[in-house]
Protein backbone atom coordinates (compact mmCIF):
# COMPACT_ATOMS: atom_id res chain seq x y z
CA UNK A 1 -41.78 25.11 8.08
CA UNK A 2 -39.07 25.97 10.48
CA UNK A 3 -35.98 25.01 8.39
CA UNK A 4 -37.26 26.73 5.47
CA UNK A 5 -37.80 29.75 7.15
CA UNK A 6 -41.63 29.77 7.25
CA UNK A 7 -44.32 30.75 10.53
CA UNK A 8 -46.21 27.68 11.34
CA UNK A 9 -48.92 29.66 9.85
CA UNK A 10 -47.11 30.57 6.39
CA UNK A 11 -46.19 26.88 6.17
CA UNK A 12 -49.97 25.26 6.41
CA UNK A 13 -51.48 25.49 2.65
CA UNK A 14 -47.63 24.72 1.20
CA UNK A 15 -47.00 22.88 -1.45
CA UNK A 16 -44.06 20.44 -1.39
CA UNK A 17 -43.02 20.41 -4.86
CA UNK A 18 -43.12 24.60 -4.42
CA UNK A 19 -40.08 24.18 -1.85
CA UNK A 20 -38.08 22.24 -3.99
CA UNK A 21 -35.57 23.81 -6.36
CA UNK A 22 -36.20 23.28 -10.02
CA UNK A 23 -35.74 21.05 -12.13
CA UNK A 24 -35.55 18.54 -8.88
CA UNK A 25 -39.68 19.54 -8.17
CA UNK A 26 -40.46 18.28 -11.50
CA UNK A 27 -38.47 15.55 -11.68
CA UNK A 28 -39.09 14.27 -7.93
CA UNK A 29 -42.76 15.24 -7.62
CA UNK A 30 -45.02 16.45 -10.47
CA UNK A 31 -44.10 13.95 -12.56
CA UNK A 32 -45.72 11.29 -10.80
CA UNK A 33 -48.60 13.14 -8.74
CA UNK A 34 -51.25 11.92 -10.84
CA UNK A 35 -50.27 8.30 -10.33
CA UNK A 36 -49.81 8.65 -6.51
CA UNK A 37 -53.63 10.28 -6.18
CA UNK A 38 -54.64 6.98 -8.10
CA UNK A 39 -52.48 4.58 -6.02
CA UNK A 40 -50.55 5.84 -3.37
CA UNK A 41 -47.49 4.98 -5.22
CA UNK A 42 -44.91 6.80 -7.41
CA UNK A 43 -41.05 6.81 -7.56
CA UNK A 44 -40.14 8.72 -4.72
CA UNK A 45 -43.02 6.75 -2.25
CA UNK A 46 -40.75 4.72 0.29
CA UNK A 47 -37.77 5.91 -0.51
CA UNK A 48 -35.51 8.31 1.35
CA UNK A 49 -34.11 10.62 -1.34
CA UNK A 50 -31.97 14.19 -1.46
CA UNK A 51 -32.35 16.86 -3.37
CA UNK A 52 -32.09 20.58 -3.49
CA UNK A 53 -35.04 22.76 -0.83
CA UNK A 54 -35.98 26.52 -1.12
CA UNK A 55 -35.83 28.51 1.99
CA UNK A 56 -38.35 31.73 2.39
CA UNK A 57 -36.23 34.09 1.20
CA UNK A 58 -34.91 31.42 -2.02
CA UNK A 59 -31.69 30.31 -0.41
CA UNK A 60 -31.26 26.60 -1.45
CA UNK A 61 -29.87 24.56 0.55
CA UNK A 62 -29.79 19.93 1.10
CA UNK A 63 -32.25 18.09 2.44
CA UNK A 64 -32.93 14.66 2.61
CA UNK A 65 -36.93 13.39 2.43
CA UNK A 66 -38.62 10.35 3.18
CA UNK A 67 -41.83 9.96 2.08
CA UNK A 68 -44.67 7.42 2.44
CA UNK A 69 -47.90 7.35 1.52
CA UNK A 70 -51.46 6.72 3.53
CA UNK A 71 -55.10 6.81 2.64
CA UNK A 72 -57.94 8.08 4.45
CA UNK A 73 -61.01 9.70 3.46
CA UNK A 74 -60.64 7.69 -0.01
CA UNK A 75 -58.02 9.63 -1.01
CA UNK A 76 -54.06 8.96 -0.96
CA UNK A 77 -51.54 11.70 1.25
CA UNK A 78 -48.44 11.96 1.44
CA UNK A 79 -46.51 11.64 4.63
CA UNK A 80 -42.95 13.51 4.53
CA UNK A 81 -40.04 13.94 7.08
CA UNK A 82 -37.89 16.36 6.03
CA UNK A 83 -34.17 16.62 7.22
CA UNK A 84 -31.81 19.44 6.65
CA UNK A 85 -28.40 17.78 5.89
CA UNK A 86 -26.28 20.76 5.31
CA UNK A 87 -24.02 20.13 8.46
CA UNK A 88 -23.61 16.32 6.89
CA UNK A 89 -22.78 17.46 3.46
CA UNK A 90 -20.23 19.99 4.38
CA UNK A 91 -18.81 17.33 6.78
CA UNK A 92 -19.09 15.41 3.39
CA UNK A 93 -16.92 17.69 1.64
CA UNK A 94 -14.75 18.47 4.08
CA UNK A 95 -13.50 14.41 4.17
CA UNK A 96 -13.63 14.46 0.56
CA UNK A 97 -10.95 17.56 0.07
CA UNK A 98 -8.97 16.12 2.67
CA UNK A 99 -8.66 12.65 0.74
CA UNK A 100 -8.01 14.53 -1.98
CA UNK A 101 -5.30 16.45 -0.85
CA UNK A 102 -3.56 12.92 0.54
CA UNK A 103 -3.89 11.36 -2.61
CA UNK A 104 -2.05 14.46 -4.54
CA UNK A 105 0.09 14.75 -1.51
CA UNK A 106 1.37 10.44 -2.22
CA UNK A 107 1.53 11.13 -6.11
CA UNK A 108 3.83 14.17 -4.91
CA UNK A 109 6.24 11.99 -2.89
CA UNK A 110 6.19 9.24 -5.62
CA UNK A 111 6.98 11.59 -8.48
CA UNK A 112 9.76 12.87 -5.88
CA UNK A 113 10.96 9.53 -5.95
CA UNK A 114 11.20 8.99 -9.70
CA UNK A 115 12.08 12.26 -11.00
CA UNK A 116 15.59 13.66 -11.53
CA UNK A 117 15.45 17.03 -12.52
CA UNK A 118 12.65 20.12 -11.93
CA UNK A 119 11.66 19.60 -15.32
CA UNK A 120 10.45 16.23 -14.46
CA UNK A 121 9.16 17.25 -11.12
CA UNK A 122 7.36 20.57 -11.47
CA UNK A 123 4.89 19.19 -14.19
CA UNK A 124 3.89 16.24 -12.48
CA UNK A 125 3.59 18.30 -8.76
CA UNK A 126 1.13 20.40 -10.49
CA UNK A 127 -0.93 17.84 -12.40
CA UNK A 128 -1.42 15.70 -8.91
CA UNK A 129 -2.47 18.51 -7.72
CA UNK A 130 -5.52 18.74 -9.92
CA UNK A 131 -6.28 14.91 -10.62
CA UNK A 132 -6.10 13.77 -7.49
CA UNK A 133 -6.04 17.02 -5.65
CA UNK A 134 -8.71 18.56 -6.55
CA UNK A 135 -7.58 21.42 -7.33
CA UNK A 136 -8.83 23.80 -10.19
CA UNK A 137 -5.37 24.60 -11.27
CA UNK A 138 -2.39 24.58 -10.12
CA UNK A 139 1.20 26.31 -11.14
CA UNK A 140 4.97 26.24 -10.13
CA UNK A 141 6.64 29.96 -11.00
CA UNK A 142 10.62 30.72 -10.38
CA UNK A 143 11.87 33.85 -9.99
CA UNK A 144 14.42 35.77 -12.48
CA UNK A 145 17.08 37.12 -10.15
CA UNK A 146 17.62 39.60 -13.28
CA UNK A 147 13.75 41.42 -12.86
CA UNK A 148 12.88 40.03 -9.84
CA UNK A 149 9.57 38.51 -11.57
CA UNK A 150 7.80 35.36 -11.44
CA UNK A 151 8.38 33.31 -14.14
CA UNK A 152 5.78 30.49 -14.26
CA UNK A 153 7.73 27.29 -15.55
CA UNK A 154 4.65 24.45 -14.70
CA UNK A 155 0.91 24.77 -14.89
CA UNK A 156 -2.11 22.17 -15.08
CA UNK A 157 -5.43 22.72 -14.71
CA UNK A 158 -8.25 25.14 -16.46
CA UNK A 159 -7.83 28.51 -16.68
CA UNK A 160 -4.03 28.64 -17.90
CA UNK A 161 -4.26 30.86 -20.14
CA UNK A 162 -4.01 33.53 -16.73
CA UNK A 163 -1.04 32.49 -16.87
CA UNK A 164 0.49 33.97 -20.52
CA UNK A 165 2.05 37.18 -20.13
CA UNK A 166 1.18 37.58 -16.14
CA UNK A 167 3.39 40.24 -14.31
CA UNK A 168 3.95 39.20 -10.87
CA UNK A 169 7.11 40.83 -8.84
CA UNK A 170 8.92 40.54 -6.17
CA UNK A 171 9.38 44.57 -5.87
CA UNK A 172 7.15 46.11 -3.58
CA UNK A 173 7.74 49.23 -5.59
CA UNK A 174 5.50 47.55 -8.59
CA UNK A 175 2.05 47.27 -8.17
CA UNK A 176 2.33 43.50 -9.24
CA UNK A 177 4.44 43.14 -6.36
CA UNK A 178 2.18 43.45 -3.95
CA UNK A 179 0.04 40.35 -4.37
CA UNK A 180 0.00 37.24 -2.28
CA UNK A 181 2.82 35.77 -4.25
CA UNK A 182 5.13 39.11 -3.52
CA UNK A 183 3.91 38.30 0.19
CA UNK A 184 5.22 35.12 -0.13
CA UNK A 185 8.50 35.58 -1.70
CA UNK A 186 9.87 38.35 0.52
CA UNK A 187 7.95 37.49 3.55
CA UNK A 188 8.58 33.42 3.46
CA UNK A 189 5.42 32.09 4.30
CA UNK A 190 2.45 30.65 3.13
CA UNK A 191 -0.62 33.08 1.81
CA UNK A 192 -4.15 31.59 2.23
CA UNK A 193 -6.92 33.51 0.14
CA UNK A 194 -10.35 31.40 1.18
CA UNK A 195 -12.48 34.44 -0.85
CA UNK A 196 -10.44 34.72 -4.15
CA UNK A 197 -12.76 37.55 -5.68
CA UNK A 198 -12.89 39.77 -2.83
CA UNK A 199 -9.34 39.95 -1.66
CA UNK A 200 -8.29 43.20 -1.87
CA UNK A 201 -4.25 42.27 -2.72
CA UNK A 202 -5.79 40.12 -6.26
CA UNK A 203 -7.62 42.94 -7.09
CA UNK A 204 -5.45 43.30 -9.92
CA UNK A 205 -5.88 39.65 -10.85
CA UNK A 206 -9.60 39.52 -10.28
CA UNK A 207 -10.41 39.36 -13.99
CA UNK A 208 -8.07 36.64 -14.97
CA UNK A 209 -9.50 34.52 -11.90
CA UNK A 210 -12.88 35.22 -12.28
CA UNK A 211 -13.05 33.68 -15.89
CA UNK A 212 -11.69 30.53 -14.52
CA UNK A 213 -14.36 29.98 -11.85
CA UNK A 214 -11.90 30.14 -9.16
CA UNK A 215 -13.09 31.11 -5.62
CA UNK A 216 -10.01 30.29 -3.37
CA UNK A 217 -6.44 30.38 -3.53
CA UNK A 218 -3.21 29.20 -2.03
CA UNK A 219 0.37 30.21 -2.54
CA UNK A 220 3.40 28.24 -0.58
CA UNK A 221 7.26 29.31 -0.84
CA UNK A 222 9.39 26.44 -2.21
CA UNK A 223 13.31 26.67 -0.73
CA UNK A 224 16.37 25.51 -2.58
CA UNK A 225 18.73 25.39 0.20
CA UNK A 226 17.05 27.11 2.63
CA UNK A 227 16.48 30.04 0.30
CA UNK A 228 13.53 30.70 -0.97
CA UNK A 229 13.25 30.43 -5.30
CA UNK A 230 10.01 29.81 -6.02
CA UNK A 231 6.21 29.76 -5.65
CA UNK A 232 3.46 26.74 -5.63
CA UNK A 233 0.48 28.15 -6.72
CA UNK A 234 -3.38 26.25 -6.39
CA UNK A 235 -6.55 27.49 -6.97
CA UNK A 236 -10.05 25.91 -5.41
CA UNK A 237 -13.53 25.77 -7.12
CA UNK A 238 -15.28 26.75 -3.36
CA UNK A 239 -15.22 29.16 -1.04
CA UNK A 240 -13.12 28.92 2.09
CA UNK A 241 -11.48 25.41 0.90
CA UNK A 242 -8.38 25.79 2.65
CA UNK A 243 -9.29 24.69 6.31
CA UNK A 244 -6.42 24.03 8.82
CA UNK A 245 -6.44 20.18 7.97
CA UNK A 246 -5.79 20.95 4.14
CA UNK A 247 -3.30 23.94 4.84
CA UNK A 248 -1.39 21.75 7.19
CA UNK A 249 -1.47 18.97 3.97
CA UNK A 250 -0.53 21.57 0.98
CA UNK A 251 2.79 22.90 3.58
CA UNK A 252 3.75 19.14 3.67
CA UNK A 253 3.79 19.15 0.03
CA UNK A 254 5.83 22.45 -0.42
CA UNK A 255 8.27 21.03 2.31
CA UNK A 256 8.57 17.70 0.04
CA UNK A 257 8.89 19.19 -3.08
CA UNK A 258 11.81 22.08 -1.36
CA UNK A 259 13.27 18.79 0.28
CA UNK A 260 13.39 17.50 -3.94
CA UNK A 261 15.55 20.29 -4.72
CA UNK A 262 17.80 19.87 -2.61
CA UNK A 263 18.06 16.28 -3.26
CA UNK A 264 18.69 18.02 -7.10
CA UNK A 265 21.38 20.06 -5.96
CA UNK A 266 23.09 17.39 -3.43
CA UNK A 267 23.20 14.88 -6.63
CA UNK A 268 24.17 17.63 -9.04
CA UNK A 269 27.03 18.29 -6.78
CA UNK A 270 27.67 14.51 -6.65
CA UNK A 271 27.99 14.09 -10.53
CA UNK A 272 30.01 17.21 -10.70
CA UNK A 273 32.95 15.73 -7.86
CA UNK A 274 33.04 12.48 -9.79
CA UNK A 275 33.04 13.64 -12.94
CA UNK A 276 36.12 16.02 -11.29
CA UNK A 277 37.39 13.01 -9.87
CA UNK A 278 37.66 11.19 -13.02
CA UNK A 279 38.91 14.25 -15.54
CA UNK A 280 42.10 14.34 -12.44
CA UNK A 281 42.61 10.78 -12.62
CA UNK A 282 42.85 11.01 -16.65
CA UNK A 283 45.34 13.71 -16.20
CA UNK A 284 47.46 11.67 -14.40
CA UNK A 285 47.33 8.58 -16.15
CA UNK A 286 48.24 10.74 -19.20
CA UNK A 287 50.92 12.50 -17.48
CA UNK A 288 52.36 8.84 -16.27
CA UNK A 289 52.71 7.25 -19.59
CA UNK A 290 53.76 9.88 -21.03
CA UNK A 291 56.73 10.88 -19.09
CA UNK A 292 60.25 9.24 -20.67
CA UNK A 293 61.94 8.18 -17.31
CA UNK A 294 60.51 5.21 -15.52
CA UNK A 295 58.11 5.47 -12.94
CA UNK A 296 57.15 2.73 -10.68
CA UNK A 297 53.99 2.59 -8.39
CA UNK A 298 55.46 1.08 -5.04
CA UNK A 299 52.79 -0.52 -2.59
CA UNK A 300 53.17 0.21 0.75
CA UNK A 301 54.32 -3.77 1.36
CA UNK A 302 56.81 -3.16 -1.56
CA UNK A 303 55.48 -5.08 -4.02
CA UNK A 304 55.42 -2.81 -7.79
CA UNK A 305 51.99 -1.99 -8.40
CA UNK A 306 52.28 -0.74 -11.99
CA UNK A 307 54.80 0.79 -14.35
CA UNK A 308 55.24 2.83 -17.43
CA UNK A 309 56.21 1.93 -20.34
């Protein structure tokens, strides 16, 4: 009776099924209890199973059970260990988020790879985010010089309608600006909220959140030349998902995605020169054909390289 909070004397007289959280009692026990007083058998007899226990004061929490069955006095009992797994389940988790977050984390450095633009990138950034992630949602806002807002320009996940019409600035004179995402503008670093619903600075954004069944939050700066532009925005179904493994994965990302940008601007620039290049070379060619005297182009070993007409 220990780990379900029981005396050893509140625990004799207990009922298994009565410590197991509905519907798993019915389904795992009463179903077949009938059967097992005939036979000693049923469909959880010799089998290690999991399912859902009741503490004293109705916390639920994992355990695993196995159960076998023994008869003496002419009737059948049941013999049950009972384990409490929650350490292995939130170890569990814990490897599962983490292979999440390096799956979403490749998908982000292959989208790098084959996108040109933001508009290709952004999208795709977000939706790894949540597919292979995952994340609950995920967005990618900008921010208008002109108001000093965040504009969102990518979302994926559920809840996006929080999105429509959302004031977030950069102003700490506006009450909007003094969320984790102004934080993370002005302040250029990364805001981790592991208790989305009773963070004081989304207090204005509690209502929006709360209808999406979010229950943690992360915001990272993205950098376009080493100055910050923008905001990657993800949002976790649990409580306290962002552990120092994960955080350390989701900066990687932001630093990938900044490093994509500047890749956008570096080939932008690139494009630009040549295209330069090419609109000065046209200029001359028209300027040598059409100018009446002759001109000759004169190697440096003499030989005539070209002429005009």
């Amino acid at each position: 009776g220990r780990i379900f909070g029981y005396t050893a004397m509140e625990a004799l007289g207990q009922e298994l099924h009565t410590l197991i959280a509905p519907p798993q009692a019915h389904a795992a026990f009463a179903h077949g209890f009938l059967n097992f007083q005939k036979s000693g058998t049923g469909p959880v007899v010799g089998k290690v199973i999991e399912v859902t226990a009741l503490r004293k004061g109705g916390e639920e929490f994992p355990v695993e059970l196995s159960i076998s069955a023994t008869q003496f006095g002419g009737q059948w009992h049941a013999i049950c260990i009972v384990r409490d797994i929650t350490t292995r389940k939130l170890s569990e988790a814990k490897i599962q988020r983490l292979t999440q977050l390096y799956a979403a984390l490749s998908q982000c450095n292959q989208a790098i790879v084959r996108c040109t633009s933001e508009d290709d990138l952004f999208p795709q950034v977000c939706r790894d985010a949540v597919q292979f992630g995952g994340m609950k949602m995920a967005w990618i806002g900008l921010v208008d010089e002109a108001s000093k807002r965040v504009v969102p320009v990518a979302s994926y996940g559920d809840g996006m309608e929080y999105l429509e019409d959302i004031q977030i600035s950069m102003d700490t004179d506006s009450p909007y600006g003094r969320g984790p995402i102004g934080i993370v503008m002005r302040e250029n670093r990364p805001f981790w909220c592991q208790d989305y619903l009773n963070e004081p600075l989304l207090a204005l954004w509690h209502e929006r959140g709360a209808r999406s069944g979010w229950s943690a939050s992360a915001a990272l700066p993205l950098h376009r030349q080493g100055k910050v532009i923008g905001v990657f925005t993800l949002y976790a179904g649990k409580v306290n998902a962002f552990d120092e493994a994960a955080r350390n994965l989701l900066v990687e990302m932001a630093i990938d995605i900044s490093y994509a940008l500047d890749n956008f601007v570096r080939e932008a620039e690139r494009k630009q020169a040549a295209e330069a290049l090419r609109e000065s070379e046209q200029r001359l060619r028209t300027i040598f054909e059409a100018e009446p005297e002759c001109v000759k182009v004169i190697g440096r070993d003499g030989q005539l390289l070209e002429i005009n007409a």
